[in-house]
PDB file of N, CA and C in Angstrom:
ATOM      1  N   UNK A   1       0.836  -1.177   0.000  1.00  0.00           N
ATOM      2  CA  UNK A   1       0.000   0.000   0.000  1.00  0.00           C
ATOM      3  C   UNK A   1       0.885   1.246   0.000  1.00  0.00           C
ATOM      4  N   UNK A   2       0.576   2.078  -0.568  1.00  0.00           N
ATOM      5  CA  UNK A   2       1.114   3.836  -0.562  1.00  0.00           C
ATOM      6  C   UNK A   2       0.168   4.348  -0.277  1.00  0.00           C
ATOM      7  N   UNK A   3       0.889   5.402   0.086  1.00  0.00           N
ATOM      8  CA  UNK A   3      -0.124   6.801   0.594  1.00  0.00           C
ATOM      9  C   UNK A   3       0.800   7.781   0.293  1.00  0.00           C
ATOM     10  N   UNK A   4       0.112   9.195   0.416  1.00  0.00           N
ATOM     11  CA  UNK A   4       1.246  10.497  -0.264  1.00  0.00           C
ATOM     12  C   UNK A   4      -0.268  11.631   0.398  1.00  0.00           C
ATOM     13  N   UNK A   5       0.726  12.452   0.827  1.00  0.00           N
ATOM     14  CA  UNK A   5      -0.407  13.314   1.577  1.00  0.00           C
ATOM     15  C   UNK A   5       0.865  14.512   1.914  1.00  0.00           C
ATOM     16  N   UNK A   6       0.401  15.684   2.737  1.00  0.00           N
ATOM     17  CA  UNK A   6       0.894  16.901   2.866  1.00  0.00           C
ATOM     18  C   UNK A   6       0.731  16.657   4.488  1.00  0.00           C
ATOM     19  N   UNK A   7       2.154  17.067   5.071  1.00  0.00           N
ATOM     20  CA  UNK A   7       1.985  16.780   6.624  1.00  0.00           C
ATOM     21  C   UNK A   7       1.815  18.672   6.852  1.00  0.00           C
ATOM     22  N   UNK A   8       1.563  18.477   8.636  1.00  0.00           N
ATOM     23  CA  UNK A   8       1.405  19.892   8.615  1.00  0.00           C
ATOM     24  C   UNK A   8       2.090  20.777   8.661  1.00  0.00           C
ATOM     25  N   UNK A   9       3.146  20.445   8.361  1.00  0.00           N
ATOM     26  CA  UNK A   9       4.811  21.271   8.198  1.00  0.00           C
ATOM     27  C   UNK A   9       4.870  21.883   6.578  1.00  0.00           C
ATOM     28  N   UNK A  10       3.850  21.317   5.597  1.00  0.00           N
ATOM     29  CA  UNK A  10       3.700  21.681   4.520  1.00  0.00           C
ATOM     30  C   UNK A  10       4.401  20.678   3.583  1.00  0.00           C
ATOM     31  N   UNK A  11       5.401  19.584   4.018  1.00  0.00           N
ATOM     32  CA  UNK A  11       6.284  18.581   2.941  1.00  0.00           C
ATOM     33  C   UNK A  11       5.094  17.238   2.742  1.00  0.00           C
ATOM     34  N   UNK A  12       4.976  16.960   2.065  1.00  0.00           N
ATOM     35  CA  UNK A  12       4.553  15.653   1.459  1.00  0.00           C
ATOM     36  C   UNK A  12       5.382  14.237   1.941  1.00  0.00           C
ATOM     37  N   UNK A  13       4.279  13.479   2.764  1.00  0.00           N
ATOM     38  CA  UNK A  13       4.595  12.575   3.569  1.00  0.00           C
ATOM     39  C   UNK A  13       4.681  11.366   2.035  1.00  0.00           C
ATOM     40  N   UNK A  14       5.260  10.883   2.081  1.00  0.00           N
ATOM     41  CA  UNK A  14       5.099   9.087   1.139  1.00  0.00           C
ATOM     42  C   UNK A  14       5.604   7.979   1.791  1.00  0.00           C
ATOM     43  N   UNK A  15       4.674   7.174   2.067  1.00  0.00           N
ATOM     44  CA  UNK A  15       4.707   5.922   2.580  1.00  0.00           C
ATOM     45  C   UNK A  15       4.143   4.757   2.129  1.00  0.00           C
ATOM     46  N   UNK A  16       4.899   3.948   2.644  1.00  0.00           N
ATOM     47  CA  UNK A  16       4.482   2.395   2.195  1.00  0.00           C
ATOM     48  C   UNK A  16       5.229   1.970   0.848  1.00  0.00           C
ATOM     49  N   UNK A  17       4.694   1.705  -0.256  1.00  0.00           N
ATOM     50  CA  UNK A  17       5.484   1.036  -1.615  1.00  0.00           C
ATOM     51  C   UNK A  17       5.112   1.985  -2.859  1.00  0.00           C
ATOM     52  N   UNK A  18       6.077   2.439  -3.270  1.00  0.00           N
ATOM     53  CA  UNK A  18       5.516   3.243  -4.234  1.00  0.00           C
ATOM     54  C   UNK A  18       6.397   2.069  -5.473  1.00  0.00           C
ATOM     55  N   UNK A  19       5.240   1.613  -6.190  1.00  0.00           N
ATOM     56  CA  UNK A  19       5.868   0.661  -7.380  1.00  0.00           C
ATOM     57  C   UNK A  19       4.187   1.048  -8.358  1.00  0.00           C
ATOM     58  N   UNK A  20       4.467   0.419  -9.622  1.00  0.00           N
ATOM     59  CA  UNK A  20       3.938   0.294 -10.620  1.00  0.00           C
ATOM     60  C   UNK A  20       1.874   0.013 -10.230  1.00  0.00           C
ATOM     61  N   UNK A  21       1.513  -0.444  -9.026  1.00  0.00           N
ATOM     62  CA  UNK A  21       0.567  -0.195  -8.803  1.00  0.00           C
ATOM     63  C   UNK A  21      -0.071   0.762  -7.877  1.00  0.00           C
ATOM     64  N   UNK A  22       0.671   1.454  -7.675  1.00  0.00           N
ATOM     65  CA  UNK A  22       0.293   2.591  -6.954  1.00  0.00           C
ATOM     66  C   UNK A  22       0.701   3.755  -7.517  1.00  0.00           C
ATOM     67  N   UNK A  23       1.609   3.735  -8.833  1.00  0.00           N
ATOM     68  CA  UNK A  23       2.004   4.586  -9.883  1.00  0.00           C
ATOM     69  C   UNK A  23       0.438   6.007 -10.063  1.00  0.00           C
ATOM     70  N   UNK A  24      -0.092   5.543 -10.448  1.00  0.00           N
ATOM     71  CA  UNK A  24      -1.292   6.272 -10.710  1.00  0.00           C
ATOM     72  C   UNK A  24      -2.019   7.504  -9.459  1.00  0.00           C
ATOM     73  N   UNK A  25      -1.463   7.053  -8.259  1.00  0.00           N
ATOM     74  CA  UNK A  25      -2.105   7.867  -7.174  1.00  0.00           C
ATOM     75  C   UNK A  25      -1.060   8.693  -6.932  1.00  0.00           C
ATOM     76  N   UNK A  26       0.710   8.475  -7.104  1.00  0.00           N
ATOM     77  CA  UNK A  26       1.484   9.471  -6.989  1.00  0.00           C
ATOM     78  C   UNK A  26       1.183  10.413  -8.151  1.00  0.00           C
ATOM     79  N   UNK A  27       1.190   9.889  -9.010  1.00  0.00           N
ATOM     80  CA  UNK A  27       0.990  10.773 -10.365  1.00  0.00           C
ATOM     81  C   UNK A  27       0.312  11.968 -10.196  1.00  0.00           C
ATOM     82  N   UNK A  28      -0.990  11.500 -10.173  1.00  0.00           N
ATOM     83  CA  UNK A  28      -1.823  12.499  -9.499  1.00  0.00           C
ATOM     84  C   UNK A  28      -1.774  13.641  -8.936  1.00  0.00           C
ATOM     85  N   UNK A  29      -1.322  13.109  -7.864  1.00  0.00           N
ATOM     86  CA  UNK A  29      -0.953  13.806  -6.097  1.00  0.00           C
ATOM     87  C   UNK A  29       0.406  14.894  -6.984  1.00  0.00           C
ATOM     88  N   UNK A  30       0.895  14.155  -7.436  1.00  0.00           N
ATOM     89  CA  UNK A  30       2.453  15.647  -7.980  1.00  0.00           C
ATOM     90  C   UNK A  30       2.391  16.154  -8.871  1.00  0.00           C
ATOM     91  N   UNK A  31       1.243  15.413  -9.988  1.00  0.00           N
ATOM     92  CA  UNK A  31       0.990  16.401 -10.856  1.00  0.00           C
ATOM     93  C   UNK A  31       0.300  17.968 -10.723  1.00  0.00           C
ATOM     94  N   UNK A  32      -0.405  17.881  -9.412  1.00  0.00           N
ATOM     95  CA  UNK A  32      -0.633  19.115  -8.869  1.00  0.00           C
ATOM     96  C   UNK A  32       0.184  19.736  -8.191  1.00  0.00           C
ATOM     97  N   UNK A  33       1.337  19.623  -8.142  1.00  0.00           N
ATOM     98  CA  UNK A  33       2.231  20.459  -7.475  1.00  0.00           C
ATOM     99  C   UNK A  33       3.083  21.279  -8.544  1.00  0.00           C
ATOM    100  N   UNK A  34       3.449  22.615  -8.534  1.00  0.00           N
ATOM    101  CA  UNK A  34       3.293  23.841  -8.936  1.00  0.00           C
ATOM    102  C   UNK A  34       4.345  24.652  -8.460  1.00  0.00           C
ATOM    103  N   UNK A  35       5.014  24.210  -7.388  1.00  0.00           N
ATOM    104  CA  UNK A  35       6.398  25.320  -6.813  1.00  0.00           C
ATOM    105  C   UNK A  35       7.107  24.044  -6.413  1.00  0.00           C
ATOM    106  N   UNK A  36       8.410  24.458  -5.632  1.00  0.00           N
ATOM    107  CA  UNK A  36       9.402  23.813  -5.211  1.00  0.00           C
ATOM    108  C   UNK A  36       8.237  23.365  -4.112  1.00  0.00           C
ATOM    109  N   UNK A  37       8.948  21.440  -3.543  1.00  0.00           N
ATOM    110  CA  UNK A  37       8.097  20.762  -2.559  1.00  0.00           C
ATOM    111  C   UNK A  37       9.479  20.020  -2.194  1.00  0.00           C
ATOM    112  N   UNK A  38       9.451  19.907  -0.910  1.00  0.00           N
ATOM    113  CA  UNK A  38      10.156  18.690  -0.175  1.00  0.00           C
ATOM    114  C   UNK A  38       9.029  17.672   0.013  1.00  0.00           C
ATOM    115  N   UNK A  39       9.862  16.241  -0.456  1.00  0.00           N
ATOM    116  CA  UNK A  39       9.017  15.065  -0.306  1.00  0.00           C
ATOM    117  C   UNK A  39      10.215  14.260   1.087  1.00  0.00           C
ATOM    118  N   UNK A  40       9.115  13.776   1.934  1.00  0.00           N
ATOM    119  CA  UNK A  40       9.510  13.124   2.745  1.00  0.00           C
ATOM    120  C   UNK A  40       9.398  11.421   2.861  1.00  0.00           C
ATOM    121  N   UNK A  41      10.349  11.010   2.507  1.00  0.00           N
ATOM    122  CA  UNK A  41      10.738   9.261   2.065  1.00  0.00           C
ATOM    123  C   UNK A  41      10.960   8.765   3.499  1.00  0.00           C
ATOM    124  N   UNK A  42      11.124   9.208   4.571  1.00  0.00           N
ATOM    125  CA  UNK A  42      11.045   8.688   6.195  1.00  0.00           C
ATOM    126  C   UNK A  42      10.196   7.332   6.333  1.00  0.00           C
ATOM    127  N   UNK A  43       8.935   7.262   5.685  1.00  0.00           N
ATOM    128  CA  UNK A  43       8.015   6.015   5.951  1.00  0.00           C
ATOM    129  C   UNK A  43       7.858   5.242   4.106  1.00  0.00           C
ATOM    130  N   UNK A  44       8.769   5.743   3.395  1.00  0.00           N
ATOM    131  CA  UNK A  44       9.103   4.596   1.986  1.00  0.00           C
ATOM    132  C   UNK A  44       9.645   3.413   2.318  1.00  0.00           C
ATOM    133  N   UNK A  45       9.272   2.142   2.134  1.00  0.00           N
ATOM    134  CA  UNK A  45       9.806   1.149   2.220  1.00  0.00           C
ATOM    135  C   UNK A  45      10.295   0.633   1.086  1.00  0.00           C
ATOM    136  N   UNK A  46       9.862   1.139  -0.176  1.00  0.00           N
ATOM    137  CA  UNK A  46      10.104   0.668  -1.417  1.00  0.00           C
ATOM    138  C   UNK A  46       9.809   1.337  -2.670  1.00  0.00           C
ATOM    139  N   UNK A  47      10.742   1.537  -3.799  1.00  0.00           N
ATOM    140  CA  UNK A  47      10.295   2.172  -4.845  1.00  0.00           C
ATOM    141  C   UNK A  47      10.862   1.598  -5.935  1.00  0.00           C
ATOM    142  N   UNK A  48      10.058   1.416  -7.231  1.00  0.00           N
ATOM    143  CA  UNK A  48       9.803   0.410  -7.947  1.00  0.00           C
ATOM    144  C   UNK A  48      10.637   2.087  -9.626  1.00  0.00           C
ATOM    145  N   UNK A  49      11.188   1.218 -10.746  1.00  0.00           N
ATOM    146  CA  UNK A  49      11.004   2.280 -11.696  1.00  0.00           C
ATOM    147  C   UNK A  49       9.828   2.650 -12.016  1.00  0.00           C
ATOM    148  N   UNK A  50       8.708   2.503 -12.148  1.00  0.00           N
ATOM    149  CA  UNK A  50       7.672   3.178 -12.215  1.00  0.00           C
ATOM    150  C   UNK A  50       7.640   4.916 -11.293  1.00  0.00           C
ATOM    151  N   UNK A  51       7.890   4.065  -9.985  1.00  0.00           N
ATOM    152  CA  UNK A  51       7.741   5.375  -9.134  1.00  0.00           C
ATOM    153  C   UNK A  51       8.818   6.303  -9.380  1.00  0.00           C
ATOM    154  N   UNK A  52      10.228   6.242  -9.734  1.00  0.00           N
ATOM    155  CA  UNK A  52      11.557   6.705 -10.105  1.00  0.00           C
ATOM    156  C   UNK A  52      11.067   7.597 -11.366  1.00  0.00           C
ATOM    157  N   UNK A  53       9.976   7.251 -12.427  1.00  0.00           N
ATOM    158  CA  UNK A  53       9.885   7.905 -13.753  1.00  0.00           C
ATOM    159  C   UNK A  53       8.665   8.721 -13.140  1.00  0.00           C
ATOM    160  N   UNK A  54       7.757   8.629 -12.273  1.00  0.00           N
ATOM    161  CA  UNK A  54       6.583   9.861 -11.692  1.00  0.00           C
ATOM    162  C   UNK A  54       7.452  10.684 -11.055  1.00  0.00           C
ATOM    163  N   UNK A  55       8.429  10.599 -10.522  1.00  0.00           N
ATOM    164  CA  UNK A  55       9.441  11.382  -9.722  1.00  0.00           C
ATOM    165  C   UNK A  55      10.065  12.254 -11.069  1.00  0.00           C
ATOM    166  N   UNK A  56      11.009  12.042 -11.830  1.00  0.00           N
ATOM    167  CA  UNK A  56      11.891  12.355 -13.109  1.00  0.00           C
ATOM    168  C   UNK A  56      10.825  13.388 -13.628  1.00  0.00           C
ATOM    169  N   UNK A  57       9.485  13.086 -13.866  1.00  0.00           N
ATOM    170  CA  UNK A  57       8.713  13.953 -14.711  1.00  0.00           C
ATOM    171  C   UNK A  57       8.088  14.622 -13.845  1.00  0.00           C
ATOM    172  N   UNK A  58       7.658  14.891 -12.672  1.00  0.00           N
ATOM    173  CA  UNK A  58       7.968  15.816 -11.713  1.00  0.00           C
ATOM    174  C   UNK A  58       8.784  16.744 -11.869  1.00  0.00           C
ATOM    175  N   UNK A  59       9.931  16.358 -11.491  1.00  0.00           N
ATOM    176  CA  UNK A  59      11.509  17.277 -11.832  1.00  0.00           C
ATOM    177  C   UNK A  59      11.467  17.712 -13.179  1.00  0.00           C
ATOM    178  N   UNK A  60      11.546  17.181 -14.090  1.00  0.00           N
ATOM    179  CA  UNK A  60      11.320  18.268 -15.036  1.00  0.00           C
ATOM    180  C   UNK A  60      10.507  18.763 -15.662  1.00  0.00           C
ATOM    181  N   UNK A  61       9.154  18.687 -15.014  1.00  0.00           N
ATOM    182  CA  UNK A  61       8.094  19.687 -15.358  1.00  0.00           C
ATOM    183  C   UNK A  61       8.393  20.951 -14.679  1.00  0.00           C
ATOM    184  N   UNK A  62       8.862  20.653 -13.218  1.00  0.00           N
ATOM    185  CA  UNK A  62       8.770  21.897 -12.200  1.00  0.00           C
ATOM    186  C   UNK A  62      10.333  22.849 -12.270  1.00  0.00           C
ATOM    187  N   UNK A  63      10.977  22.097 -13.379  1.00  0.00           N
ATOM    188  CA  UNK A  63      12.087  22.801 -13.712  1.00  0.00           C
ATOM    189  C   UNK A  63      12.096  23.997 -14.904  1.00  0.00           C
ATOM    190  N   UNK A  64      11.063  23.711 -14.993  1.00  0.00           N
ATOM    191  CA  UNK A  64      10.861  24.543 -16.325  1.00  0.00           C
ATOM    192  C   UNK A  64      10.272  25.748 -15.649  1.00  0.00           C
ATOM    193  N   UNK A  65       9.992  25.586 -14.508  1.00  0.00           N
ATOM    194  CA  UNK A  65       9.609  27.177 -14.304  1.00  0.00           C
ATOM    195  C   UNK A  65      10.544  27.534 -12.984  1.00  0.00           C
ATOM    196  N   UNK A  66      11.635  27.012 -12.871  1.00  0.00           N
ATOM    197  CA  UNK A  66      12.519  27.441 -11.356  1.00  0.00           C
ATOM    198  C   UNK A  66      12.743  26.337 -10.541  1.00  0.00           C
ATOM    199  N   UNK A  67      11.190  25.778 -10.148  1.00  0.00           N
ATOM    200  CA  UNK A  67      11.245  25.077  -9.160  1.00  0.00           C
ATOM    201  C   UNK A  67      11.972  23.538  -9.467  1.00  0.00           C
ATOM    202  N   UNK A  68      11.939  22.684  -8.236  1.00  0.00           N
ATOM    203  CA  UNK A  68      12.169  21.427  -7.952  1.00  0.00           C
ATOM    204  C   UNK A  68      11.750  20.634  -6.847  1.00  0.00           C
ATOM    205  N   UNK A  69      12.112  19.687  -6.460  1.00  0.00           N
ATOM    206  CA  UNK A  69      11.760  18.880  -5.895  1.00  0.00           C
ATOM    207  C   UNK A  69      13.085  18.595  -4.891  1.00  0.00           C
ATOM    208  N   UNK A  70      13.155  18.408  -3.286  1.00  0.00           N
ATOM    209  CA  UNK A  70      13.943  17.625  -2.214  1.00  0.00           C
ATOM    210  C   UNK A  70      13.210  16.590  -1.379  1.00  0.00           C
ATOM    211  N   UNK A  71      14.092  15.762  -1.676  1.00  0.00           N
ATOM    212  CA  UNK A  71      13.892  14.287  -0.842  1.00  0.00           C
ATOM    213  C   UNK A  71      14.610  13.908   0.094  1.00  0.00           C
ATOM    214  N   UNK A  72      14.214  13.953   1.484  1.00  0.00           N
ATOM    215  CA  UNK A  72      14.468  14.086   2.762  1.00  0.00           C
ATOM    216  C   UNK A  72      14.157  12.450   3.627  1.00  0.00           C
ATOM    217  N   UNK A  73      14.979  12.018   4.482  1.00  0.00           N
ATOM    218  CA  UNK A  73      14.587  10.905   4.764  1.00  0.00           C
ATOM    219  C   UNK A  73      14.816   9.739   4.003  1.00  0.00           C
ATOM    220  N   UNK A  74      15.315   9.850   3.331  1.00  0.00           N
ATOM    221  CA  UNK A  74      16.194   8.939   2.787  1.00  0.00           C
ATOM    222  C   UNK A  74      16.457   7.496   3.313  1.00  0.00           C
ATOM    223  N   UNK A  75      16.019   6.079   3.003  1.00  0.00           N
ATOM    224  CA  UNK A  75      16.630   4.987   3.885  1.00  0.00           C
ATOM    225  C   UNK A  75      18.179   4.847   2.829  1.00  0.00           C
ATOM    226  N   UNK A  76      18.572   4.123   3.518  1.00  0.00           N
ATOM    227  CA  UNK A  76      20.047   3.279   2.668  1.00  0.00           C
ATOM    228  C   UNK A  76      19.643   3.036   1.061  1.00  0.00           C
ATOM    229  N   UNK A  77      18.719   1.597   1.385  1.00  0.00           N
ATOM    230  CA  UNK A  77      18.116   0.892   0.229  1.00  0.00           C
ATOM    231  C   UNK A  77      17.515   1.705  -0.754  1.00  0.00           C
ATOM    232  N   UNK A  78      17.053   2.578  -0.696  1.00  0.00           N
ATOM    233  CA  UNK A  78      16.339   3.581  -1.437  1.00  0.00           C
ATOM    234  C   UNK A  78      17.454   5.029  -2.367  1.00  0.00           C
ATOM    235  N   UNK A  79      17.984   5.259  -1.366  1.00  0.00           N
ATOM    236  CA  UNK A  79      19.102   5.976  -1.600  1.00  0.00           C
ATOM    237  C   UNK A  79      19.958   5.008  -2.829  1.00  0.00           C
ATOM    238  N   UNK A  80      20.432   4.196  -2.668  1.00  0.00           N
ATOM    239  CA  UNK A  80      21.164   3.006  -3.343  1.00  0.00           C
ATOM    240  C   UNK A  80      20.714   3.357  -4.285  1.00  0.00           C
ATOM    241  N   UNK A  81      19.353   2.877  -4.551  1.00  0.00           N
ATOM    242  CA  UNK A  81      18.535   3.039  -6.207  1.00  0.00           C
ATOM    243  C   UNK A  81      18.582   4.141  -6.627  1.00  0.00           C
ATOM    244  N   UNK A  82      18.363   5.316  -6.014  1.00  0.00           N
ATOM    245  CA  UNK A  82      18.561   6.565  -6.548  1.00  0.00           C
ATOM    246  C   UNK A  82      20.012   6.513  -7.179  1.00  0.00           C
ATOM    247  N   UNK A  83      21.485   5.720  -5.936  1.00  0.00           N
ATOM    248  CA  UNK A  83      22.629   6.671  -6.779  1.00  0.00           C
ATOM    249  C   UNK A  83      23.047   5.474  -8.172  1.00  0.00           C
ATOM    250  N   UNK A  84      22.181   3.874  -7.844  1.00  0.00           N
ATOM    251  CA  UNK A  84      22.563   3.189  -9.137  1.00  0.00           C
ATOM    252  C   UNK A  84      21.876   4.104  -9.962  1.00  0.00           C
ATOM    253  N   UNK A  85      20.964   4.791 -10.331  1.00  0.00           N
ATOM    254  CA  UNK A  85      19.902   4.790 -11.196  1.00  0.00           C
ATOM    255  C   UNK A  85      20.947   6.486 -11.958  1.00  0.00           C
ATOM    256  N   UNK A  86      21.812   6.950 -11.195  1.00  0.00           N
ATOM    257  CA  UNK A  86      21.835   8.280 -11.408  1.00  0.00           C
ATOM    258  C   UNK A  86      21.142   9.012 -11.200  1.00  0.00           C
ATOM    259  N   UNK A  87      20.114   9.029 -10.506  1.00  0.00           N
ATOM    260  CA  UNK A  87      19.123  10.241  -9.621  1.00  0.00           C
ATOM    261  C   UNK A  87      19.450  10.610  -8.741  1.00  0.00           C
ATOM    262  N   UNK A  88      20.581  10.507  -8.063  1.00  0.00           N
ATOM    263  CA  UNK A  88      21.296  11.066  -6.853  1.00  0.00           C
ATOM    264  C   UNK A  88      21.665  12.384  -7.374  1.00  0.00           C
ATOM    265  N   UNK A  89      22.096  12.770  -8.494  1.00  0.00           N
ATOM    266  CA  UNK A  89      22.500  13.789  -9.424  1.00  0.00           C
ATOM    267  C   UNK A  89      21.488  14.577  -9.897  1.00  0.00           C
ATOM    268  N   UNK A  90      19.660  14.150 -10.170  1.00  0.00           N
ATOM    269  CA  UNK A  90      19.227  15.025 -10.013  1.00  0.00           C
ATOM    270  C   UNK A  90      18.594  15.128  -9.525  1.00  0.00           C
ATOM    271  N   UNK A  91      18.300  15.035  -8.288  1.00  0.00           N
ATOM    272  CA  UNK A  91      17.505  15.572  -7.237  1.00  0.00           C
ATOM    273  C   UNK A  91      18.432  15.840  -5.701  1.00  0.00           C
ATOM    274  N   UNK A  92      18.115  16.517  -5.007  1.00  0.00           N
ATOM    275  CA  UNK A  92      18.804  16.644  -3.762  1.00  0.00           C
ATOM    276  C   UNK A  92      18.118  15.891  -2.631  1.00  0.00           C
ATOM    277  N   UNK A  93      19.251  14.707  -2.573  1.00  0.00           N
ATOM    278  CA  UNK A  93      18.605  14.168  -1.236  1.00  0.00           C
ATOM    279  C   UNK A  93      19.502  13.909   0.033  1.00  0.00           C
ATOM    280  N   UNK A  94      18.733  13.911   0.896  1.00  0.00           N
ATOM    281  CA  UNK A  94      19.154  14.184   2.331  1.00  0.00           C
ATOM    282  C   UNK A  94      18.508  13.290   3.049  1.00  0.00           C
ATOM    283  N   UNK A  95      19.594  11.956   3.392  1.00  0.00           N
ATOM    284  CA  UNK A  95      19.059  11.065   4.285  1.00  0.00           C
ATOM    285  C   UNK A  95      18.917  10.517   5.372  1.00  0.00           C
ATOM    286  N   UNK A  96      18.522   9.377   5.737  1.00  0.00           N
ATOM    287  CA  UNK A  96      18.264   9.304   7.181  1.00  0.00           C
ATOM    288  C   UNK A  96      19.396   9.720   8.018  1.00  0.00           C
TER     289      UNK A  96
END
């Protein structure tokens, strides 16, 4: 299960599994986002390429007008995939 919601600090909580069936509800959820957002990966247990390419097109939609995206909370395992994948390079993350 995933979930993706706005905590009351204003960053976007994501938890649980973000993979290829839950692709569709992140999508969503960031396609409405519009300025720079910190996403908080603290309660990610897992992310699938599906979720890695809703992330990528995120980033460069919101690059086109200034903004971006930080990913905070970081586990090991997750981090890993980001720096095999080369997404460590574009996005700024800051982990556990």
């Amino acid at each position: 299960m995933f979930e993706i919601d706005y905590a009351e600090s204003g960053e976007v909580i994501c938890s649980g599994r973000l993979d290829a069936a839950q692709s569709a509800k992140a999508e969503a959820f960031l396609g409405r986002l519009d300025t720079s957002q910190t996403l908080d990966f603290g309660r990610l247990e897992y992310i699938s390429s599906a979720g890695l390419a809703i992330l990528l097109k995120t980033q460069k939609r919101l690059s086109e007008s200034g903004a971006a995206l930080k990913i905070i909370n970081v586990n090991k395992h997750i981090y890993d995939i980001f720096r095999y994948s080369g997404f460590s390079a574009i996005f700024e993350i800051e982990t556990l």
